[in-house]
N, C-alpha and C. Protein backbone atom coordinates (compact mmCIF):
# COMPACT_ATOMS: atom_id res chain seq x y z
N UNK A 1 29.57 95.34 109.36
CA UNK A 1 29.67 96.75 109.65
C UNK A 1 30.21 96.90 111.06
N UNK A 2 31.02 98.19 110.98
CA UNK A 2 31.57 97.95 112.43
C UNK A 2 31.82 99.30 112.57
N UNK A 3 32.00 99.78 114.56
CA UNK A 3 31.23 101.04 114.48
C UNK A 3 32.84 101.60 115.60
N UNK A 4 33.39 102.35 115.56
CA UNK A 4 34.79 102.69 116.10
C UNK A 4 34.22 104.00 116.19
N UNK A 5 34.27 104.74 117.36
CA UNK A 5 34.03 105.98 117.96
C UNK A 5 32.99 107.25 116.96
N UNK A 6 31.90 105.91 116.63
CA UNK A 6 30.80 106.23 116.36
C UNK A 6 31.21 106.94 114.93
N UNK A 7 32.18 106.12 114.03
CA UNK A 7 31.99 106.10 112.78
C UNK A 7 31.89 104.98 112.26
N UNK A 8 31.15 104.84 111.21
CA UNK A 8 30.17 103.58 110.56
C UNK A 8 31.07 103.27 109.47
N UNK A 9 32.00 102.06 109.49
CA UNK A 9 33.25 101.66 108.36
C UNK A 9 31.92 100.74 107.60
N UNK A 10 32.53 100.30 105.85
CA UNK A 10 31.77 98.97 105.70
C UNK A 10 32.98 98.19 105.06
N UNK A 11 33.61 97.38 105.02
CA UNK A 11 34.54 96.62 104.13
C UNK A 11 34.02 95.71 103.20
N UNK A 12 34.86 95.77 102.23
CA UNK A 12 34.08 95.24 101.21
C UNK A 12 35.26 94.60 99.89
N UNK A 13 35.15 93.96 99.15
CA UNK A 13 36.20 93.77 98.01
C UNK A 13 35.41 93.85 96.53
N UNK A 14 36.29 94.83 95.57
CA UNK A 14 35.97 95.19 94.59
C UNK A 14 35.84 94.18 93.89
N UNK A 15 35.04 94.41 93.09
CA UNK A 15 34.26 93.46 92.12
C UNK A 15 35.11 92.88 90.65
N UNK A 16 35.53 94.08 90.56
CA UNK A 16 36.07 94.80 88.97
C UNK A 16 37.87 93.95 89.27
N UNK A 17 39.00 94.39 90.50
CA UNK A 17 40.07 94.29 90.79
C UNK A 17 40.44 93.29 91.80
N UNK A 18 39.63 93.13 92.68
CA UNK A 18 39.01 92.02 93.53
C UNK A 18 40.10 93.18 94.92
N UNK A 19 40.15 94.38 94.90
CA UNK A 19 41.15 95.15 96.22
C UNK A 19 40.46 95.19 97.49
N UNK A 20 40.86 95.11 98.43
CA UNK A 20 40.17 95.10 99.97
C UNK A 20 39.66 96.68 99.74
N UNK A 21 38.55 97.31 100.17
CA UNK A 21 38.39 98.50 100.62
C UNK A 21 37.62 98.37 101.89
N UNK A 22 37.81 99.25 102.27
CA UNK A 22 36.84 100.24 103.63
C UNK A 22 36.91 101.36 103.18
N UNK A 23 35.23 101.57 103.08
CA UNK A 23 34.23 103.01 102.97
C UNK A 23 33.77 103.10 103.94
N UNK A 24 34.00 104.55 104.32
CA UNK A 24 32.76 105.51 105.57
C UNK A 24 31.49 105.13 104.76
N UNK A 25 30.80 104.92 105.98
CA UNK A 25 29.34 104.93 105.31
C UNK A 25 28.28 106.18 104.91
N UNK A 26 28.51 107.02 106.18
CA UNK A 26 28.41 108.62 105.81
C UNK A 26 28.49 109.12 104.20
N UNK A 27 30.18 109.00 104.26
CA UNK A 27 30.15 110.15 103.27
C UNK A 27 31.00 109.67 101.86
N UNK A 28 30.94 108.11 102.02
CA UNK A 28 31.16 107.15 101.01
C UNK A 28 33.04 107.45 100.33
N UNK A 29 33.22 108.11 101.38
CA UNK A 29 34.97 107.71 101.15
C UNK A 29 35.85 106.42 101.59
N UNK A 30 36.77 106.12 100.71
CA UNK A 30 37.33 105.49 101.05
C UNK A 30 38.65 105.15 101.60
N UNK A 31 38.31 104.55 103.37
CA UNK A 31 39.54 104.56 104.33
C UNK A 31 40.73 104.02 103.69
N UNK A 32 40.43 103.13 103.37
CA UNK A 32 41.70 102.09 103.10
C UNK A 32 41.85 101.23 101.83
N UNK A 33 42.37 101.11 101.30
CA UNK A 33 42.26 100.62 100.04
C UNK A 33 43.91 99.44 99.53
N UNK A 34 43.75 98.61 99.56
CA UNK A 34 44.41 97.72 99.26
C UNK A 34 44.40 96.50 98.39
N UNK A 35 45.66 96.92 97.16
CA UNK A 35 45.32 96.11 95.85
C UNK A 35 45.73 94.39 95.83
N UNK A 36 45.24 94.31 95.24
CA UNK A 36 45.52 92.19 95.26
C UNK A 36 46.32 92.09 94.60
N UNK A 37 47.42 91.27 95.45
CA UNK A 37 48.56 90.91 94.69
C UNK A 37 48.36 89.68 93.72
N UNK A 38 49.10 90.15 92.51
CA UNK A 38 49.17 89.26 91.78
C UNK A 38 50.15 88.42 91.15
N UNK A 39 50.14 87.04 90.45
CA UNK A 39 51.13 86.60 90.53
C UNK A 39 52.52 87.36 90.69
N UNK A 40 53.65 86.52 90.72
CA UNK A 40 54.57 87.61 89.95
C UNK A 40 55.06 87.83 88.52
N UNK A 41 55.62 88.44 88.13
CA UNK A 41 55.78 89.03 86.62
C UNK A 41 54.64 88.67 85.65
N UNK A 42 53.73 88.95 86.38
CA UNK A 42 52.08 88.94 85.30
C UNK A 42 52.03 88.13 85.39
N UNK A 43 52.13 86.41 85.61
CA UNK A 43 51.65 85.30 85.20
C UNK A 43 52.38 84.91 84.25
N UNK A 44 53.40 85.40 83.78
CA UNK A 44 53.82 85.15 82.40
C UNK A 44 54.84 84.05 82.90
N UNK A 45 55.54 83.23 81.88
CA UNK A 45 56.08 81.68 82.61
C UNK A 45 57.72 82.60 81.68
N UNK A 46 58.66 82.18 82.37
CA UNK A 46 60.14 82.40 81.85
C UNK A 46 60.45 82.55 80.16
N UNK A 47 59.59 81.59 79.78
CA UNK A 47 59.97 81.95 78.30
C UNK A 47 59.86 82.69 77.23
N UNK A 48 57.98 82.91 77.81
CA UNK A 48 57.47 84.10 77.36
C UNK A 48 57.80 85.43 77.58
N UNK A 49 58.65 85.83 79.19
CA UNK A 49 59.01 86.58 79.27
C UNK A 49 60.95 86.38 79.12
N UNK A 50 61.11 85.62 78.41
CA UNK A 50 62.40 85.73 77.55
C UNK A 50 61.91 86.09 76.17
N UNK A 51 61.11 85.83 75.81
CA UNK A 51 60.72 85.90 73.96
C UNK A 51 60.38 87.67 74.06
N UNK A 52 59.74 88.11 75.13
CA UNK A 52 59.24 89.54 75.66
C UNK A 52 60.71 90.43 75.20
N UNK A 53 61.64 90.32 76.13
CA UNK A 53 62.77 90.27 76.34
C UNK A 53 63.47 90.86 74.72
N UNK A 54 63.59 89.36 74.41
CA UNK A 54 64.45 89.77 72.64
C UNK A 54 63.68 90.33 71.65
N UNK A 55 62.11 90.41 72.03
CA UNK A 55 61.69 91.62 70.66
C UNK A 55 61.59 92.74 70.71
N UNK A 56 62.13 93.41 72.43
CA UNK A 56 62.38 94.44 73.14
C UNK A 56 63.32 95.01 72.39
N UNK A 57 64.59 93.77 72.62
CA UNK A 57 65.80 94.36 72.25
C UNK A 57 65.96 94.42 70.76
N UNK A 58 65.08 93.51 69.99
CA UNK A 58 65.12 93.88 68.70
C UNK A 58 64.78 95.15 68.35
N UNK A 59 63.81 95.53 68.39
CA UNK A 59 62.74 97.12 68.51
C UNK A 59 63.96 97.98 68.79
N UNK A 60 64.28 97.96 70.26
CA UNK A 60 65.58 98.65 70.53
C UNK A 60 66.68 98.86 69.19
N UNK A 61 67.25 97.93 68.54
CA UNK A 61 68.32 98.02 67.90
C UNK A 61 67.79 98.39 66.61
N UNK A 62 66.82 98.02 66.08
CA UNK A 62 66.05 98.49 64.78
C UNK A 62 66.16 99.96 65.23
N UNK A 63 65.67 100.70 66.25
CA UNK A 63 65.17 102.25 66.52
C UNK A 63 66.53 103.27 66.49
N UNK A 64 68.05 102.44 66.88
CA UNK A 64 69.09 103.15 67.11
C UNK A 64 69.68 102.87 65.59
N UNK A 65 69.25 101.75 64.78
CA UNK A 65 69.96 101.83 63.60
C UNK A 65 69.23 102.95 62.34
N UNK A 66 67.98 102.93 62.45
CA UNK A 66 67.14 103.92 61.85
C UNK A 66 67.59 105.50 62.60
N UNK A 67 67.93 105.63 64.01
CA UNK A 67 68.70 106.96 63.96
C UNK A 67 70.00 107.48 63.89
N UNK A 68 70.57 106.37 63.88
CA UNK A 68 71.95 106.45 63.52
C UNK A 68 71.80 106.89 61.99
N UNK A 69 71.03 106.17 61.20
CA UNK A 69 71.07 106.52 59.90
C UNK A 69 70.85 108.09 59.32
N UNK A 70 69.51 108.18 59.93
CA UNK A 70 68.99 109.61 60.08
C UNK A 70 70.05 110.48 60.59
N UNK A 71 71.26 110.38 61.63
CA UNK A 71 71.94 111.31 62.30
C UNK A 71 73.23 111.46 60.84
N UNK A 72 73.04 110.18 60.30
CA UNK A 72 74.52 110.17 59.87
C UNK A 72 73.86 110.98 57.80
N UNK A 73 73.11 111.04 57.97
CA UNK A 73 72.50 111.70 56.52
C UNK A 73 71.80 113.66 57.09
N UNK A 74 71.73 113.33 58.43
CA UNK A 74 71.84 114.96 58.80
C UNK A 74 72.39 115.83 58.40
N UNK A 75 73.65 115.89 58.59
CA UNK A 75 75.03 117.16 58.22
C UNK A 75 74.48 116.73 57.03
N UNK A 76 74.68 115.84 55.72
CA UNK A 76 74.64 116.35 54.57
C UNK A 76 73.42 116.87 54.06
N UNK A 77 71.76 116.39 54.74
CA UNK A 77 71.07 117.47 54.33
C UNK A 77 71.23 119.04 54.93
N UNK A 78 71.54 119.73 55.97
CA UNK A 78 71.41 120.53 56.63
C UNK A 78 72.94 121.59 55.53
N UNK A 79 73.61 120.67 55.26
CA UNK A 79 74.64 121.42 54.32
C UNK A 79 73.95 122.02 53.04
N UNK A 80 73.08 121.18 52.40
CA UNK A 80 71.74 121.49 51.59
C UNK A 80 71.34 122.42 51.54
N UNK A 81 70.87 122.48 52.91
CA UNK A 81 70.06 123.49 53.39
C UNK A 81 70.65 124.78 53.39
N UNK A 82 71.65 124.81 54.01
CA UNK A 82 72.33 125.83 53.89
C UNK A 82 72.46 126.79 52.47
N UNK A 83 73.00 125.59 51.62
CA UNK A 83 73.70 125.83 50.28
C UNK A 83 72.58 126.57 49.26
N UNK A 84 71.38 126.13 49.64
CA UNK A 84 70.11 126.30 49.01
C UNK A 84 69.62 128.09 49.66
N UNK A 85 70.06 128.20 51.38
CA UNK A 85 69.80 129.13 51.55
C UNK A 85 70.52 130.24 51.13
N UNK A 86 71.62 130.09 51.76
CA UNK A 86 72.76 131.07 50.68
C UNK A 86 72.78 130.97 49.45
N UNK A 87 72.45 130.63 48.38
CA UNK A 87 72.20 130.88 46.61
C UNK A 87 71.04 131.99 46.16
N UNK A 88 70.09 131.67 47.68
CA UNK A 88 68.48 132.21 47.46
C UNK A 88 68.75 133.23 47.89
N UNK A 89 69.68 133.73 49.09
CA UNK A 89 69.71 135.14 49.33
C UNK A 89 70.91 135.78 48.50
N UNK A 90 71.82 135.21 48.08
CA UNK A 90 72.60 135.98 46.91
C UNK A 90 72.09 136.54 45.77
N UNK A 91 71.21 135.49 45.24
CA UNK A 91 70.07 135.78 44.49
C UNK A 91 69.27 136.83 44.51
N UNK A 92 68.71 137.20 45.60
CA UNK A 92 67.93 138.66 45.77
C UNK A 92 68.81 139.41 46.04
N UNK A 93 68.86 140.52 45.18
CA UNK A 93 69.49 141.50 45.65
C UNK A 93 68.48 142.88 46.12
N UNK A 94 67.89 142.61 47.11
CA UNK A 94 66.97 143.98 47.79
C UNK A 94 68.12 144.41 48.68
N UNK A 95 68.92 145.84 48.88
CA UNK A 95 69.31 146.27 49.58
C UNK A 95 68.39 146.88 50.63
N UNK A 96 67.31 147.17 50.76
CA UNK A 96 66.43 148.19 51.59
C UNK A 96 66.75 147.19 53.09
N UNK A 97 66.54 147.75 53.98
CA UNK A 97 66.76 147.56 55.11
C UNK A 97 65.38 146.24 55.43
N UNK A 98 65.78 145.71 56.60
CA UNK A 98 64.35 145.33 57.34
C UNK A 98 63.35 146.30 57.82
N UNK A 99 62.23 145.98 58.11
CA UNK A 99 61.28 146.96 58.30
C UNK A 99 61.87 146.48 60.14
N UNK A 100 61.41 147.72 61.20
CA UNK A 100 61.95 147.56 62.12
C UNK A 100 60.41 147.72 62.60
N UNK A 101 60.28 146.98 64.04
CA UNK A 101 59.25 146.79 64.98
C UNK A 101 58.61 148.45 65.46
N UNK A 102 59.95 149.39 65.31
CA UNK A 102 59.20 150.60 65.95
C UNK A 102 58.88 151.26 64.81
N UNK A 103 59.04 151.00 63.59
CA UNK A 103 58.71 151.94 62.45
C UNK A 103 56.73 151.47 62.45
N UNK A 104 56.39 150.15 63.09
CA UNK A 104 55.28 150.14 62.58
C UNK A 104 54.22 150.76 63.03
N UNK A 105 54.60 151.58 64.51
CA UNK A 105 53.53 152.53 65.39
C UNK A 105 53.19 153.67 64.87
């Protein structure tokens, strides 16, 4: 414990992350906080993070060929859609108007 213009620091390292902290002792905040470095790229050794790598890019190319597909079968459902909507309103023939927002007061 150490006492700097009569504030009470405690330093200490987390249990859980193993990070340097300093807490006021007062009012249990914490001054400083600094995380533990860890290896680099996770620990993981080159190959694993090459094998990481190509099932990335697999995923990737599976996801653009499934929307490419989807984009390229779009226009012809949405033409569908259309075709289906226009038959259904030819179909009804109600001339009466829409009901209008101020008729309903």
């Amino acid at each position: 414990m150490s006492s700097k213009g009569g504030q009470k620091k405690v330093s200490l390292t987390c249990p859980d992350c193993g990070s340097d902290l300093v807490v006021d002792v007062a009012t249990g905040e914490v001054l400083f906080h600094k995380k533990l470095k860890g290896p680099p790229a996770g620990g993981k050794d080159f190959e694993s993070l090459f094998a990481e790598m190509d099932s990335q890019k697999s995923r990737a190319e599976e996801l653009f060929e499934r929307e490419k597909a989807a984009h390229k079968d779009r226009s012809r459902l949405l033409e569908e859609k259309f075709d289906e909507a226009f038959r259904r309103a030819s179909e009804d023939d109600d001339d009466t108007p829409p009901v209008r927002p101020f008729d309903l007061d």
